[in-house]
N, C-alpha and C. Protein backbone atom coordinates (compact mmCIF):
# COMPACT_ATOMS: atom_id res chain seq x y z
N UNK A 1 0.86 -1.18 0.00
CA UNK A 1 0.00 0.00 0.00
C UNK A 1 0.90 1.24 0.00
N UNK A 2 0.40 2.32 -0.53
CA UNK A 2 1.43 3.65 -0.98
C UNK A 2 0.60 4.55 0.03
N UNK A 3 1.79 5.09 0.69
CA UNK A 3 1.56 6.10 1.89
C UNK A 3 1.70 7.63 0.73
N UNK A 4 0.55 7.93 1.62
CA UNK A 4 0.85 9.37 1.48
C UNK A 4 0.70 10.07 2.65
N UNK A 5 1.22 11.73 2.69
CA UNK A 5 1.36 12.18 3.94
C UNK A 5 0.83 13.67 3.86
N UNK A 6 -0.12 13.74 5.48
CA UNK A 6 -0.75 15.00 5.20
C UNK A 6 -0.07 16.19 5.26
N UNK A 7 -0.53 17.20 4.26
CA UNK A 7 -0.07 18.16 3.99
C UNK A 7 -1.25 19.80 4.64
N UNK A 8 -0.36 20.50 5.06
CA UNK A 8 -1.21 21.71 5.33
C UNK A 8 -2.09 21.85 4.35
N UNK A 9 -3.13 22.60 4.56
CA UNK A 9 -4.35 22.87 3.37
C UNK A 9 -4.10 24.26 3.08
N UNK A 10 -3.98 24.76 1.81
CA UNK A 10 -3.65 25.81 1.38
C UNK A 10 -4.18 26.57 0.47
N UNK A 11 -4.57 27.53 0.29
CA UNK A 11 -5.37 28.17 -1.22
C UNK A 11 -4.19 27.86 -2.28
N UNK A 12 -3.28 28.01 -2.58
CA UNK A 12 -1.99 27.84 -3.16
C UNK A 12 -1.84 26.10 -3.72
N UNK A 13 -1.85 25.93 -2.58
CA UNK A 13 -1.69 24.19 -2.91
C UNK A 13 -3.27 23.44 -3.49
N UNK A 14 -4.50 23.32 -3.03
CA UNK A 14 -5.25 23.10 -3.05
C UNK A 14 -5.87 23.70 -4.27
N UNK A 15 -5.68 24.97 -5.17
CA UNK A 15 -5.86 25.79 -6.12
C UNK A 15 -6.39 24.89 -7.44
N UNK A 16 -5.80 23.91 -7.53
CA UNK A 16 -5.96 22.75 -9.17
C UNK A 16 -7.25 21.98 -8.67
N UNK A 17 -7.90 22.08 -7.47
CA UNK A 17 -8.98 20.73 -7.36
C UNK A 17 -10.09 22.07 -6.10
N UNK A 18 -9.79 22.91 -6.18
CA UNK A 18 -11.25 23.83 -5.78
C UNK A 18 -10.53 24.96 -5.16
N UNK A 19 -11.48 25.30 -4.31
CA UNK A 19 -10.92 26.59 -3.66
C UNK A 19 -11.00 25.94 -1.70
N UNK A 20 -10.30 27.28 -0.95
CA UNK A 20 -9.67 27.12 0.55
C UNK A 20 -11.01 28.14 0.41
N UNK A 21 -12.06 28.28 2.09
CA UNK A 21 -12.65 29.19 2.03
C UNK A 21 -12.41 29.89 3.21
N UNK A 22 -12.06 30.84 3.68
CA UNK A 22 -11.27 31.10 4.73
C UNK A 22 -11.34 32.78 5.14
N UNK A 23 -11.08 33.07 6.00
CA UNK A 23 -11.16 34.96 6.28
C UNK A 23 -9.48 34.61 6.40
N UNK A 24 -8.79 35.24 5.17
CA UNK A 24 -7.51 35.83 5.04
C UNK A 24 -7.72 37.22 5.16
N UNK A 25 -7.18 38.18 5.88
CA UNK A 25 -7.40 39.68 6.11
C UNK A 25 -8.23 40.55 6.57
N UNK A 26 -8.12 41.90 5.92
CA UNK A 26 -9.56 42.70 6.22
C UNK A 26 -10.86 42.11 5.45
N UNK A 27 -11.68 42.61 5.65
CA UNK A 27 -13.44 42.24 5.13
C UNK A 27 -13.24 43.11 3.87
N UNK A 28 -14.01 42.46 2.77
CA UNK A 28 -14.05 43.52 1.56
C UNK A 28 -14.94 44.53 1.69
N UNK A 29 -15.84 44.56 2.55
CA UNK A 29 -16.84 45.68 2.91
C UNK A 29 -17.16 45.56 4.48
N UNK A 30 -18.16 46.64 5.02
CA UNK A 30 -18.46 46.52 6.20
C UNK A 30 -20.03 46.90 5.99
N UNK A 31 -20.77 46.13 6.71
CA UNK A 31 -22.27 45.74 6.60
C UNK A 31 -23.43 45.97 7.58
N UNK A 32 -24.24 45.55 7.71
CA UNK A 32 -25.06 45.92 8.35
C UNK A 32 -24.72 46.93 10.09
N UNK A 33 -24.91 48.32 9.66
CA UNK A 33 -24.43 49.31 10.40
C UNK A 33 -22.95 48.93 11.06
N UNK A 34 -22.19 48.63 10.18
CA UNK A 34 -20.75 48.63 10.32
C UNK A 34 -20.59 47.52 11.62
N UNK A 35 -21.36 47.02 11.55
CA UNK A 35 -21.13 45.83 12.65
C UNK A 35 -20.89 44.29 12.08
N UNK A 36 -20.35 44.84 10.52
CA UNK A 36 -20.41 43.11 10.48
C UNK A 36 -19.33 43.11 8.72
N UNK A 37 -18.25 42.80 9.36
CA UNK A 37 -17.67 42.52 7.83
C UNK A 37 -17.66 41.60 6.43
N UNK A 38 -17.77 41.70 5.71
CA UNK A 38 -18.27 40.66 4.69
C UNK A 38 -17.03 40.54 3.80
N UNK A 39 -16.38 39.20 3.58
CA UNK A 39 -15.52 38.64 3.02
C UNK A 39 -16.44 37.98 1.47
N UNK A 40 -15.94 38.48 0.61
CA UNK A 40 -17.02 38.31 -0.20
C UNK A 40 -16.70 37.36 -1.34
N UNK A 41 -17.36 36.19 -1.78
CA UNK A 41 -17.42 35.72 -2.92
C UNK A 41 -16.16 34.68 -2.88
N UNK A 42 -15.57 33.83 -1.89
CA UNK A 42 -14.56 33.37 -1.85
C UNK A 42 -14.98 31.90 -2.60
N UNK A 43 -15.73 31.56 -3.16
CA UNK A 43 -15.98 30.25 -4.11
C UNK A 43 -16.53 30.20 -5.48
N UNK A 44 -15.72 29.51 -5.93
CA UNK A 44 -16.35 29.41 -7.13
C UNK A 44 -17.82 28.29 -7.57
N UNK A 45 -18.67 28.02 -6.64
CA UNK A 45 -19.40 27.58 -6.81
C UNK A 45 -20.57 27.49 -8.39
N UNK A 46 -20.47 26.03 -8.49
CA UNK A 46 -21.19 25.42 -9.94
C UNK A 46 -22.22 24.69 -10.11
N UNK A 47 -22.75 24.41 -10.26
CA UNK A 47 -24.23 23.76 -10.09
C UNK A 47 -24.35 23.32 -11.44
N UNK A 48 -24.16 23.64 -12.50
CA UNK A 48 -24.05 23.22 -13.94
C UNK A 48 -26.17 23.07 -14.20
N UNK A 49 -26.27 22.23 -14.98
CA UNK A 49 -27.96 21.92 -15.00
C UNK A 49 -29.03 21.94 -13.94
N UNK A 50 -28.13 21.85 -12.90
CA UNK A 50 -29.34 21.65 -11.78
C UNK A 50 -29.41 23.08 -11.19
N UNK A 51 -29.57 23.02 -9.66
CA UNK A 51 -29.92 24.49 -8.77
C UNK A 51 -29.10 23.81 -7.42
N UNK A 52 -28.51 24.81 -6.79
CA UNK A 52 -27.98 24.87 -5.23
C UNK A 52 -28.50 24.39 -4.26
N UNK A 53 -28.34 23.55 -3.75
CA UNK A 53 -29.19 22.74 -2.49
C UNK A 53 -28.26 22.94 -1.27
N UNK A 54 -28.69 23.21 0.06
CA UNK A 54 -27.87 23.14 1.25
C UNK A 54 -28.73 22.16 1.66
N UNK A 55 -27.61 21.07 2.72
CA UNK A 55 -27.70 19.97 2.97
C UNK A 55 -26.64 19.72 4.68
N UNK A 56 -26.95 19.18 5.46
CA UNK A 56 -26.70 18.92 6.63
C UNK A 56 -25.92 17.27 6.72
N UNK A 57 -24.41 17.38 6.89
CA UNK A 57 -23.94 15.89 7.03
C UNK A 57 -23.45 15.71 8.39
N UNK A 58 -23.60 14.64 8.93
CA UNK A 58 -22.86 14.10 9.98
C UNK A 58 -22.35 12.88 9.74
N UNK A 59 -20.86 13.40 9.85
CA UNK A 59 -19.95 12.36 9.79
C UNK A 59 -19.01 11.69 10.73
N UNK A 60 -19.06 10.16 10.73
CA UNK A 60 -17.96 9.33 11.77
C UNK A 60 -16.41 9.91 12.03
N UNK A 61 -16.29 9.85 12.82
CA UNK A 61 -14.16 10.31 12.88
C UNK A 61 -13.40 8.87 12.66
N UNK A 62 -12.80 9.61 12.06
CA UNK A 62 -11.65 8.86 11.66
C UNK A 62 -10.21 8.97 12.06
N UNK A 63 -9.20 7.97 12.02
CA UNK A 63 -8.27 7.98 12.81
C UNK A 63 -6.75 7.78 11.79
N UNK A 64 -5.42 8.22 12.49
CA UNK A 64 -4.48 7.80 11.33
C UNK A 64 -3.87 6.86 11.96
N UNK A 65 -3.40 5.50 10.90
CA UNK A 65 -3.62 6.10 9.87
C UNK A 65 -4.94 5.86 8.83
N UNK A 66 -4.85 6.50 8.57
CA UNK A 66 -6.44 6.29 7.14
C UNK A 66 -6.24 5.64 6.04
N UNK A 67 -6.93 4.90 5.99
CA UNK A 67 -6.70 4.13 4.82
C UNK A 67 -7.71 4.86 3.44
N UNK A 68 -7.33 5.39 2.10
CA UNK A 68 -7.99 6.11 1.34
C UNK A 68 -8.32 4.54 0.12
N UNK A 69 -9.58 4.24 0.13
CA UNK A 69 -9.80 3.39 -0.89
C UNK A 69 -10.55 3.48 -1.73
N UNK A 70 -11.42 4.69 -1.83
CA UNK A 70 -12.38 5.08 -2.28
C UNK A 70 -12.41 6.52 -3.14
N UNK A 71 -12.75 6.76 -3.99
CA UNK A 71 -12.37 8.58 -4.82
C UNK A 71 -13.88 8.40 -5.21
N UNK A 72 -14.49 9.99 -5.43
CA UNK A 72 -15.20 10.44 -5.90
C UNK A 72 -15.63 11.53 -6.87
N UNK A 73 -16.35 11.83 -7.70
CA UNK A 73 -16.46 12.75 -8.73
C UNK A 73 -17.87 13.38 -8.90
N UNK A 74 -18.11 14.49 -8.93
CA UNK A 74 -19.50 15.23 -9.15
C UNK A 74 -19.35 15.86 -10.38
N UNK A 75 -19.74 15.55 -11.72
CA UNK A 75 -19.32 15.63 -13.18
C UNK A 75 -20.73 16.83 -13.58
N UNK A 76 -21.75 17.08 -12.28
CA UNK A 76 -22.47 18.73 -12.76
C UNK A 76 -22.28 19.72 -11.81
N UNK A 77 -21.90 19.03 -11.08
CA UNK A 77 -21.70 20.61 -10.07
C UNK A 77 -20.28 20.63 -9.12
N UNK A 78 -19.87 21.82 -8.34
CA UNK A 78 -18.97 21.85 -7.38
C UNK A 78 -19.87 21.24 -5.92
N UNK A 79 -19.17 20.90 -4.69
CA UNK A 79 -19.18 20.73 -3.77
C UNK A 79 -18.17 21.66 -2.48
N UNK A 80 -19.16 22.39 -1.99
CA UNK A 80 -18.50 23.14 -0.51
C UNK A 80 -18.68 22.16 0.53
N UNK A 81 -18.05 22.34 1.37
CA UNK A 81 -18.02 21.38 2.64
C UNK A 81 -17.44 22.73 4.18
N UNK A 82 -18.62 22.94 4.71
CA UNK A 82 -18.20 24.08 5.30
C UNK A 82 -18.60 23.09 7.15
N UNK A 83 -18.00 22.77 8.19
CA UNK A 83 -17.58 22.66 9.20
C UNK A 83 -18.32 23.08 9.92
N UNK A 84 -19.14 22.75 10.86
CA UNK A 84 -19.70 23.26 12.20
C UNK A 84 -19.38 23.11 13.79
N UNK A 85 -18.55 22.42 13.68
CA UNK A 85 -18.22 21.83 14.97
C UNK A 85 -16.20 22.00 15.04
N UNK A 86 -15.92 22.74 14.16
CA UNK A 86 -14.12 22.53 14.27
C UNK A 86 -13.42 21.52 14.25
N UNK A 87 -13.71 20.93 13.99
CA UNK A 87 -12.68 19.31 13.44
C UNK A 87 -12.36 19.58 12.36
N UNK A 88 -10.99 19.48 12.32
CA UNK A 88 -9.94 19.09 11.33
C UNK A 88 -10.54 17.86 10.14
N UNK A 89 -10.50 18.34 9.09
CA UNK A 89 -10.79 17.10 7.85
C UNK A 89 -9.49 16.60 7.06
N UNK A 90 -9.49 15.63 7.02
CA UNK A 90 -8.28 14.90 5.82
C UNK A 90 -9.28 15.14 4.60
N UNK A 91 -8.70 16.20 3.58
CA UNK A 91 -9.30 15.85 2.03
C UNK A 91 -8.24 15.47 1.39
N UNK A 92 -8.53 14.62 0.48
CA UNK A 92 -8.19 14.14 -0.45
C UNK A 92 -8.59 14.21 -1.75
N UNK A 93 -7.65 14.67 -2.38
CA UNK A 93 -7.90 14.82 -4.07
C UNK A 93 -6.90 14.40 -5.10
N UNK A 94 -7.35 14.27 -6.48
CA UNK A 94 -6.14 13.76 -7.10
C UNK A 94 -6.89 14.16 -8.68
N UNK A 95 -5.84 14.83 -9.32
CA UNK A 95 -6.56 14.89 -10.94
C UNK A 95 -6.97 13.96 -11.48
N UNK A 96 -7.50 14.10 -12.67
CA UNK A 96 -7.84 12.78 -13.54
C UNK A 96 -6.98 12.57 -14.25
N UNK A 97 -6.99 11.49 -14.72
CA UNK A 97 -5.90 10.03 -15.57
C UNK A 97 -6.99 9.17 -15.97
N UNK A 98 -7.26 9.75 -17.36
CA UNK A 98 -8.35 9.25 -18.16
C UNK A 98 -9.57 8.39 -17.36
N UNK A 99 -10.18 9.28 -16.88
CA UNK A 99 -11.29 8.69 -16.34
C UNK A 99 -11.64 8.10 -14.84
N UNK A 100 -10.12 8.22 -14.70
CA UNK A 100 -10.26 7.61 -13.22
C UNK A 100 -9.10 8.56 -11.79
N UNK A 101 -8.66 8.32 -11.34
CA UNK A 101 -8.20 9.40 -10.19
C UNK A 101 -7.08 8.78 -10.45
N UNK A 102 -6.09 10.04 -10.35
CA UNK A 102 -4.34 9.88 -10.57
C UNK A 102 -4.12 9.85 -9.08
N UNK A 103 -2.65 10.19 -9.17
CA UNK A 103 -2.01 10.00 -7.85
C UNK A 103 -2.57 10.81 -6.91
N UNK A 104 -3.11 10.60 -5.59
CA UNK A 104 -4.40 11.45 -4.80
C UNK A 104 -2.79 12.21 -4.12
N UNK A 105 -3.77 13.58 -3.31
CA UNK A 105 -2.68 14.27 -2.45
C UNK A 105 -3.47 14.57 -1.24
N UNK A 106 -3.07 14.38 -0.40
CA UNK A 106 -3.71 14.30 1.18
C UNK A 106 -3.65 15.68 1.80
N UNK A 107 -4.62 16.31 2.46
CA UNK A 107 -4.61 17.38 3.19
C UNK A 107 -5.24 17.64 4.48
N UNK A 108 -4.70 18.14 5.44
CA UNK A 108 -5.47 18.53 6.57
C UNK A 108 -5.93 19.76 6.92
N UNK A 109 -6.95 20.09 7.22
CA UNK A 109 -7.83 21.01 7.37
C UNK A 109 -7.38 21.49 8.68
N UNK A 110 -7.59 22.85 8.78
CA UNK A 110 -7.56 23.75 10.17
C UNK A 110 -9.02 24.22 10.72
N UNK A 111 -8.90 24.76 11.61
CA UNK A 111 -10.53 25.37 12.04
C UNK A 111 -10.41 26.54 11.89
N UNK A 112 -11.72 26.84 11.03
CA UNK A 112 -12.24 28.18 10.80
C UNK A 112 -11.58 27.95 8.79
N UNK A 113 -11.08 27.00 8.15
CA UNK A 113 -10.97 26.41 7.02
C UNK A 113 -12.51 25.26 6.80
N UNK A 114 -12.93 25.79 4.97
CA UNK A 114 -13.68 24.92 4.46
C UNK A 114 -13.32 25.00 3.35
N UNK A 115 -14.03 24.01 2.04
CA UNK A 115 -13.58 23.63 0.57
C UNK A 115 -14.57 23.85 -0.01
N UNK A 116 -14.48 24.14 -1.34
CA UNK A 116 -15.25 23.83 -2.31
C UNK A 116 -14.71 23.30 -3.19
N UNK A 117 -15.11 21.76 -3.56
CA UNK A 117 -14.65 21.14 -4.44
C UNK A 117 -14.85 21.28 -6.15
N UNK A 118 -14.12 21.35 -6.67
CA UNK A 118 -14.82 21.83 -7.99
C UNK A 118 -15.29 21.26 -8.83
N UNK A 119 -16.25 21.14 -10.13
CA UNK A 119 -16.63 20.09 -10.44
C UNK A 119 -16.54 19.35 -11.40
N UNK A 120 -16.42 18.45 -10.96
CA UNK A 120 -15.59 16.92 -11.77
C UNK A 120 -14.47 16.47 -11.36
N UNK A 121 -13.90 16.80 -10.04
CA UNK A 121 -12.74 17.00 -9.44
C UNK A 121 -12.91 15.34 -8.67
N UNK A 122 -12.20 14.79 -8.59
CA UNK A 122 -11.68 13.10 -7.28
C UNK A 122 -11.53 13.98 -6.48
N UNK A 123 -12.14 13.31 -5.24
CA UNK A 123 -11.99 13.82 -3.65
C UNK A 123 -12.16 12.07 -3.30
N UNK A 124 -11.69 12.59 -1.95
CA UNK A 124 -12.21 11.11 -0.94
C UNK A 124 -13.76 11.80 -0.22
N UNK A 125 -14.09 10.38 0.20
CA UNK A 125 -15.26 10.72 1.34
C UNK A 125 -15.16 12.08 2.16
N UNK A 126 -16.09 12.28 3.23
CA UNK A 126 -15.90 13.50 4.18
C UNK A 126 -15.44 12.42 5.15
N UNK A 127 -14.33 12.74 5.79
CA UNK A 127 -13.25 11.90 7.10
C UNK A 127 -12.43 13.23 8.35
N UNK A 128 -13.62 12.94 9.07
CA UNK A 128 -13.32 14.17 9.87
C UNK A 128 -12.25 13.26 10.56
N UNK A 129 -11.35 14.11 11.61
CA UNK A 129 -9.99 13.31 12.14
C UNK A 129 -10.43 13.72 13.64
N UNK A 130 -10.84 12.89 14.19
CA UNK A 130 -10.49 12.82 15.38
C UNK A 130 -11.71 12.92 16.26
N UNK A 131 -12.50 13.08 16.06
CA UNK A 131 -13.94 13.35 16.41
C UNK A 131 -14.96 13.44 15.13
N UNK A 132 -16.35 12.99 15.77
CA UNK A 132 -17.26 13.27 14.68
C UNK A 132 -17.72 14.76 14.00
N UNK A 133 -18.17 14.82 13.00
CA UNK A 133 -18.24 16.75 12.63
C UNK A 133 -19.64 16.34 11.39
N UNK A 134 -20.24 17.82 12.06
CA UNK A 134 -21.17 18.19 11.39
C UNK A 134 -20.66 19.08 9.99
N UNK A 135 -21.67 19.20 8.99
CA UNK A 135 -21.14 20.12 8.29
C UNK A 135 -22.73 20.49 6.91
N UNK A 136 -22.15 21.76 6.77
CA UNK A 136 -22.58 21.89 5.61
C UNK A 136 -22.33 21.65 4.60
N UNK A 137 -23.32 21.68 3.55
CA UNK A 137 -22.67 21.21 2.64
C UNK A 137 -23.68 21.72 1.30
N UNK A 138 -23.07 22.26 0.24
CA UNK A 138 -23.68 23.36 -0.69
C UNK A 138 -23.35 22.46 -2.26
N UNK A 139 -23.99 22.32 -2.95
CA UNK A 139 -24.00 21.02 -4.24
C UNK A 139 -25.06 21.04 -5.07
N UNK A 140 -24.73 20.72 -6.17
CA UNK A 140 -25.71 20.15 -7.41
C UNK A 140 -27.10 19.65 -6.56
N UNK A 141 -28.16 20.07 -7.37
CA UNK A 141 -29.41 19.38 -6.78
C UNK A 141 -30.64 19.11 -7.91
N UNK A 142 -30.37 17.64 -8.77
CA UNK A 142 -31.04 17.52 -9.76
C UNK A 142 -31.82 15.95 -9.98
N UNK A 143 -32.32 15.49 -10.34
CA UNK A 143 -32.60 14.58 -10.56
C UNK A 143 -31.69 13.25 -11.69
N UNK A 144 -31.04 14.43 -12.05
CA UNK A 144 -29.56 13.40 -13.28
C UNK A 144 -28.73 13.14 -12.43
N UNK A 145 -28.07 11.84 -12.81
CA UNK A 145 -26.96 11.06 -12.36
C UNK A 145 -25.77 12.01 -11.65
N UNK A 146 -24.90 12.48 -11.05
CA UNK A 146 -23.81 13.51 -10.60
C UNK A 146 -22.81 12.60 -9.99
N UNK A 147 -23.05 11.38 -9.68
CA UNK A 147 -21.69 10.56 -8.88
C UNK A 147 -21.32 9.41 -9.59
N UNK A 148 -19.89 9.55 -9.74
CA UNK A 148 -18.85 8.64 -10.24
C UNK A 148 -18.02 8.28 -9.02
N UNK A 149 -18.02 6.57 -8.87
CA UNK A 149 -17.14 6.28 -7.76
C UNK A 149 -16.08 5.54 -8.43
N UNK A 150 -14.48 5.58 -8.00
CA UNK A 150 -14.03 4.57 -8.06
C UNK A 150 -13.23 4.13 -7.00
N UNK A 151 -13.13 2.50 -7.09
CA UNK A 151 -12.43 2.08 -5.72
C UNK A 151 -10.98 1.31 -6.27
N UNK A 152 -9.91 1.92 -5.55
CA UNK A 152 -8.39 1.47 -5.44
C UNK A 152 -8.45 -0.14 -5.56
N UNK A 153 -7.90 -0.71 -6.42
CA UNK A 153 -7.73 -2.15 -6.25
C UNK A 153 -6.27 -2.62 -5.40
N UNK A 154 -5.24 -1.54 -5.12
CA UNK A 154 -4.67 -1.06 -3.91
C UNK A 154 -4.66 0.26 -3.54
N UNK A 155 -5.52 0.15 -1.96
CA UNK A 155 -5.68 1.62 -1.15
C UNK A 155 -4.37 2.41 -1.37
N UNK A 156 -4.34 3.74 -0.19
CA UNK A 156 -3.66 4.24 0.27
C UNK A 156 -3.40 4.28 1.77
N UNK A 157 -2.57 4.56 2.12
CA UNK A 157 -2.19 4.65 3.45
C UNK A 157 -1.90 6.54 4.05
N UNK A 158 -3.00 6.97 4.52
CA UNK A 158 -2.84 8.46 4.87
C UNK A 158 -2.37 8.33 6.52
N UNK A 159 -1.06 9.00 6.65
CA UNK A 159 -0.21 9.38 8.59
C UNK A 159 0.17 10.82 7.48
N UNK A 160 0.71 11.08 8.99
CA UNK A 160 1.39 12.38 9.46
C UNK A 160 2.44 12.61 8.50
């Protein structure tokens, strides 16, 4: 099995498979009677044929090391994954290689960090680390097909 190892999550690094959503700096404006700053427009969110659905996940924790055996693909829309509870997430992503997921790259999430995955992009499952985590979650909402799975006929091995 081929280890890979987690890497900080970065707008920089993370840039080829979605966006980091994050308060880097000042607010681009200030809002309702200057009591409230607004960081504006930090995703590129896609929906392609369908319309925007928000959606509520709760997910199991997971532990390292992680075993990654599983990739996924949303081929009409992007996927945000925005955090309610502060747990750290392992994402995983990896370009495509004709049709199926190339070499994946492992990342760990900070608190007060969320993703938007972009679409048609390999990710792994949602694998919160260390505790269970709620989350939002912002996506395609249509009645056409949107998920492509494929599974490793050898996993990965995700540590430190």
């Amino acid at each position: 099995m081929t280890t890979l190892h987690l890497q900080p999550l970065t707008a920089a690094a993370f840039a080829p498979f979605g966006d980091v959503i994050e308060v880097a700096g000042e607010a681009d404006k200030i809002i309702n009677q200057g009591m409230c700053g607004r960081h504006h427009d930090l995703a590129a969110l896609d929906f392609g044929p369908g319309r925007a659905g928000i959606s509520l996940f709760d997910a199991k924790a997971r532990a390292l090391p992680y075993t990654l055996d599983l990739m996924e693909r949303h081929p009409l829309g992007s996927q945000a994954f925005i955090p309610l509870d502060n747990v750290p997430m392992i994402v995983t992503v990896a370009p495509d290689a004709d049709g199926q997921p190339g070499t994946p790259q492992a990342f760990l999430s900070q608190p007060g960090q969320s993703i938007n995955i972009h679409r048609n992009v390999w990710h792994g499952v949602l694998a919160p680390l260390g505790a269970a985590g709620r989350y939002v979650v912002v996506d395609h909402i249509s009645d056409l097909p949107n998920l492509e799975e494929h599974w490793f006929e050898e996993g990965y091995t995700i540590q430190n």
